[in-house]
Protein backbone atom coordinates (compact mmCIF):
# COMPACT_ATOMS: atom_id res chain seq x y z
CA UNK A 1 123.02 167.14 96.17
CA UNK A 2 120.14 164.46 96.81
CA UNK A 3 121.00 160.76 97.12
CA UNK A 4 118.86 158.92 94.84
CA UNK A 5 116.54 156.04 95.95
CA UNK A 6 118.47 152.90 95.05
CA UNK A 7 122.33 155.27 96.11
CA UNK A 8 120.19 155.07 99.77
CA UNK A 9 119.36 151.37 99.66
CA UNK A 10 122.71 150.36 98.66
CA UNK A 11 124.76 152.93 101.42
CA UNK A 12 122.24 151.16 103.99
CA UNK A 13 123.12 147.62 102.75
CA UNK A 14 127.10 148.66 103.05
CA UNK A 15 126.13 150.31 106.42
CA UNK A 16 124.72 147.21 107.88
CA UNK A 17 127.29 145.22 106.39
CA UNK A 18 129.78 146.72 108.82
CA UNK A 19 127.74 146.03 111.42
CA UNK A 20 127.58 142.00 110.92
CA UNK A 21 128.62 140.08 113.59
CA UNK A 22 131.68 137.52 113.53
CA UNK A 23 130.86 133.94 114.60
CA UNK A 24 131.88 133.24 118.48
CA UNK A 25 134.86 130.88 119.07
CA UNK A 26 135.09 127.81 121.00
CA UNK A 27 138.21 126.88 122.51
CA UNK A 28 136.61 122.88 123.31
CA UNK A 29 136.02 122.73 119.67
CA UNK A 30 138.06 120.46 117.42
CA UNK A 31 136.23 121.78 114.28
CA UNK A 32 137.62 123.72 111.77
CA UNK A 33 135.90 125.94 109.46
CA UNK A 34 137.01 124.64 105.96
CA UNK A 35 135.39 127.74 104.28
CA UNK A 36 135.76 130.83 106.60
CA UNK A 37 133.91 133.98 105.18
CA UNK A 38 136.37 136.74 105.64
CA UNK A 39 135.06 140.21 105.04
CA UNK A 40 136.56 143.04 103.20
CA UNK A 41 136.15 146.67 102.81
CA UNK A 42 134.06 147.05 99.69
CA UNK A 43 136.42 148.95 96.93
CA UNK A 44 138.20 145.45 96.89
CA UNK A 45 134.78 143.54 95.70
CA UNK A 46 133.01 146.30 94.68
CA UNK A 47 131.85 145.38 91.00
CA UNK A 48 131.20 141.75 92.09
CA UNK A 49 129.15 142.70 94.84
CA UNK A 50 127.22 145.60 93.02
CA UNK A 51 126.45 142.77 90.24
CA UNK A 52 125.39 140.38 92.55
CA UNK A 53 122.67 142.66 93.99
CA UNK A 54 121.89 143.73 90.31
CA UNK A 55 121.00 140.19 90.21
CA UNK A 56 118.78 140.01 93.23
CA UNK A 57 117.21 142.82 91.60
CA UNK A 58 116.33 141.16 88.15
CA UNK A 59 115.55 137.45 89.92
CA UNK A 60 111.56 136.96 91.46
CA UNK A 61 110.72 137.80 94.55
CA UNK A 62 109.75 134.66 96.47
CA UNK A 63 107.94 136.05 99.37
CA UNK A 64 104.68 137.11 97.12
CA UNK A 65 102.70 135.00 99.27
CA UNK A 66 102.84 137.36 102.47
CA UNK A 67 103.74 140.80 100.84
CA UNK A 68 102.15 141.07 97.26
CA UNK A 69 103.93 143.85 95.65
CA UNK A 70 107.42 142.52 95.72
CA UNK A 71 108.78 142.50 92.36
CA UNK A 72 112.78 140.69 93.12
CA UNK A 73 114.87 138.86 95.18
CA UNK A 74 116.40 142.08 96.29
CA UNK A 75 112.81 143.66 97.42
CA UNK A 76 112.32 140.53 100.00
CA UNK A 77 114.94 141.56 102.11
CA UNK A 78 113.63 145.51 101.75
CA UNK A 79 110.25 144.16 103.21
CA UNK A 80 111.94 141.63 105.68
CA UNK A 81 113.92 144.91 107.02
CA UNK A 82 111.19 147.16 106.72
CA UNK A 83 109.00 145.05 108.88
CA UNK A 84 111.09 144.02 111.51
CA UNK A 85 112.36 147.39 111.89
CA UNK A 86 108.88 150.03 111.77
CA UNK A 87 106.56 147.55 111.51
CA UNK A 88 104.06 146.71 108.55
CA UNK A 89 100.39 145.19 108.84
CA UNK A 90 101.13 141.93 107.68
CA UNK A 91 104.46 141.29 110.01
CA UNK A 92 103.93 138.98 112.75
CA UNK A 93 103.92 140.59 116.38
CA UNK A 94 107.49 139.50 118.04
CA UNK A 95 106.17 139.15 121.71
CA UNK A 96 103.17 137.47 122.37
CA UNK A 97 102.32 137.55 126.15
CA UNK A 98 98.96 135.70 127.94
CA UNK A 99 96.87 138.31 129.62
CA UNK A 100 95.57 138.41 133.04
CA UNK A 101 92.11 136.34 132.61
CA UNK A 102 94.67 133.19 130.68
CA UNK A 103 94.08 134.44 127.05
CA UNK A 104 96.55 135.00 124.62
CA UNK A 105 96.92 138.87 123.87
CA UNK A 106 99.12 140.44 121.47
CA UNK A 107 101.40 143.17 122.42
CA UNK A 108 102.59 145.04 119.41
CA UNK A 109 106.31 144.59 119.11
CA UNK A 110 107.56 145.07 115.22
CA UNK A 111 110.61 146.67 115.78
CA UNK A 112 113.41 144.36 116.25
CA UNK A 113 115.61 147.89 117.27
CA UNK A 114 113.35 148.06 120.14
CA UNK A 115 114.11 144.23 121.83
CA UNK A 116 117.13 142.34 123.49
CA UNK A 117 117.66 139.96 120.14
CA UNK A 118 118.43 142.70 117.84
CA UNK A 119 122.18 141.84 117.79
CA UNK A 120 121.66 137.62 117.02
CA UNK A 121 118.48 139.16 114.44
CA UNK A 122 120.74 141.11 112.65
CA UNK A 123 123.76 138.89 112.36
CA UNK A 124 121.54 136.23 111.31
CA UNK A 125 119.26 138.34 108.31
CA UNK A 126 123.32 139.62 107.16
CA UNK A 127 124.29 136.16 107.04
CA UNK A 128 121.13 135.09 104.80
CA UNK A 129 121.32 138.05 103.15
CA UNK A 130 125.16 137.28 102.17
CA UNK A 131 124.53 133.91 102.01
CA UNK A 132 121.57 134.44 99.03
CA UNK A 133 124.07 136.26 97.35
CA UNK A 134 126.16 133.47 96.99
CA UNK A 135 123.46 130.82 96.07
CA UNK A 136 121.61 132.86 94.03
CA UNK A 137 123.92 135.07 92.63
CA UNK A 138 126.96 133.28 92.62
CA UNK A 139 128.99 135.96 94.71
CA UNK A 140 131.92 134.25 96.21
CA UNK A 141 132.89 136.64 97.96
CA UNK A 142 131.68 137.32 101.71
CA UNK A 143 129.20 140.38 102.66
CA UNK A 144 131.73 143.73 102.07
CA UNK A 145 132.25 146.32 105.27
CA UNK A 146 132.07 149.85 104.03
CA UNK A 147 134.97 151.91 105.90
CA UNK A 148 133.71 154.94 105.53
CA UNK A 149 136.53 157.29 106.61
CA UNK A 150 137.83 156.25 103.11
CA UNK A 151 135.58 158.46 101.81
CA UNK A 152 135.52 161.06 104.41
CA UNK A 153 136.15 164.84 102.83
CA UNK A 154 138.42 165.23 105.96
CA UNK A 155 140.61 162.02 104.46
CA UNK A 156 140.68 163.86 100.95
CA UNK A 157 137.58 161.22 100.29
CA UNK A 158 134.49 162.64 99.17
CA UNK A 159 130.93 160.32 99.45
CA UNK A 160 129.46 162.19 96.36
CA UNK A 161 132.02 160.66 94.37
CA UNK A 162 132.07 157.41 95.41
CA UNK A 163 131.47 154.92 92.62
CA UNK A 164 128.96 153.07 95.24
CA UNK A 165 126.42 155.92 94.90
């Protein structure tokens, strides 16, 4: 059985999602967090979070200016991923180094995978990813983790049938 398009998109979105980074503690710190996001596995939100990225979906995309086929919300942070990940013609190179003779040259660095700031990158695009959810979307929940032995065939799960795809 083939995974449609969008069933893809949204298992890569839950995929990441696991892989968001907590915020680091300080010990020295007096400061409390008076709203802490605290993540859950996604059948608990599910239907809030699947309408909340129905609605980045139907709002406009606001990055038109640098790639002019978006269409929504939702299709800024497929071209922000895409970009940063493959590379795309209009991304900005992330290392630029001076040559030899003093000029600037460009050494062609798209993929974020590929570099030593993937880790703060990523944490960083989940957080404004989750946190456009919320201000856009009114999701007040935080960014779901997908455990996916849930729906593991081994665990009596089955992917196929999950309501996510």
């Amino acid at each position: 059985m083939l995974l449609s398009f969008q069933s893809l998109v949204l298992l890569t979105v839950f995929a990441q999602a696991s892989l968001a980074c907590p915020s680091p503690t300080n010990s020295k710190s007096t400061a409390q967090c008076s709203q802490p996001r605290i993540r859950k596995e996604c059948s608990s939100e599910q239907t809030d979070y699947i309408d909340a990225i129905q609605c980045l979906k139907t709002a406009p995309s606001k990055g038109t200016s640098i790639f002019d086929t978006l269409e929504s919300r939702y299709d800024d942070f497929v071209a922000l991923h895409i970009n940063t990940t493959r590379g795309g013609q209009k991304a900005p190179s992330l290392i630029n180094q001076p040559s030899n003779n003093g000029n600037q040259s460009h050494v062609t660095v798209y993929g974020v995978h590929d570099v030593g700031v993937f880790l703060p990158w990523h944490c960083y695009a989940i957080w404004t990813f989750e946190s456009v959810l919320r201000e856009e979307c009114n999701y007040i929940a935080a960014q779901p983790y997908w455990d996916w032995t849930l729906d593991n065939p081994a665990s009596n799960g089955s992917l196929f049938k999950s309501p996510v795809l």
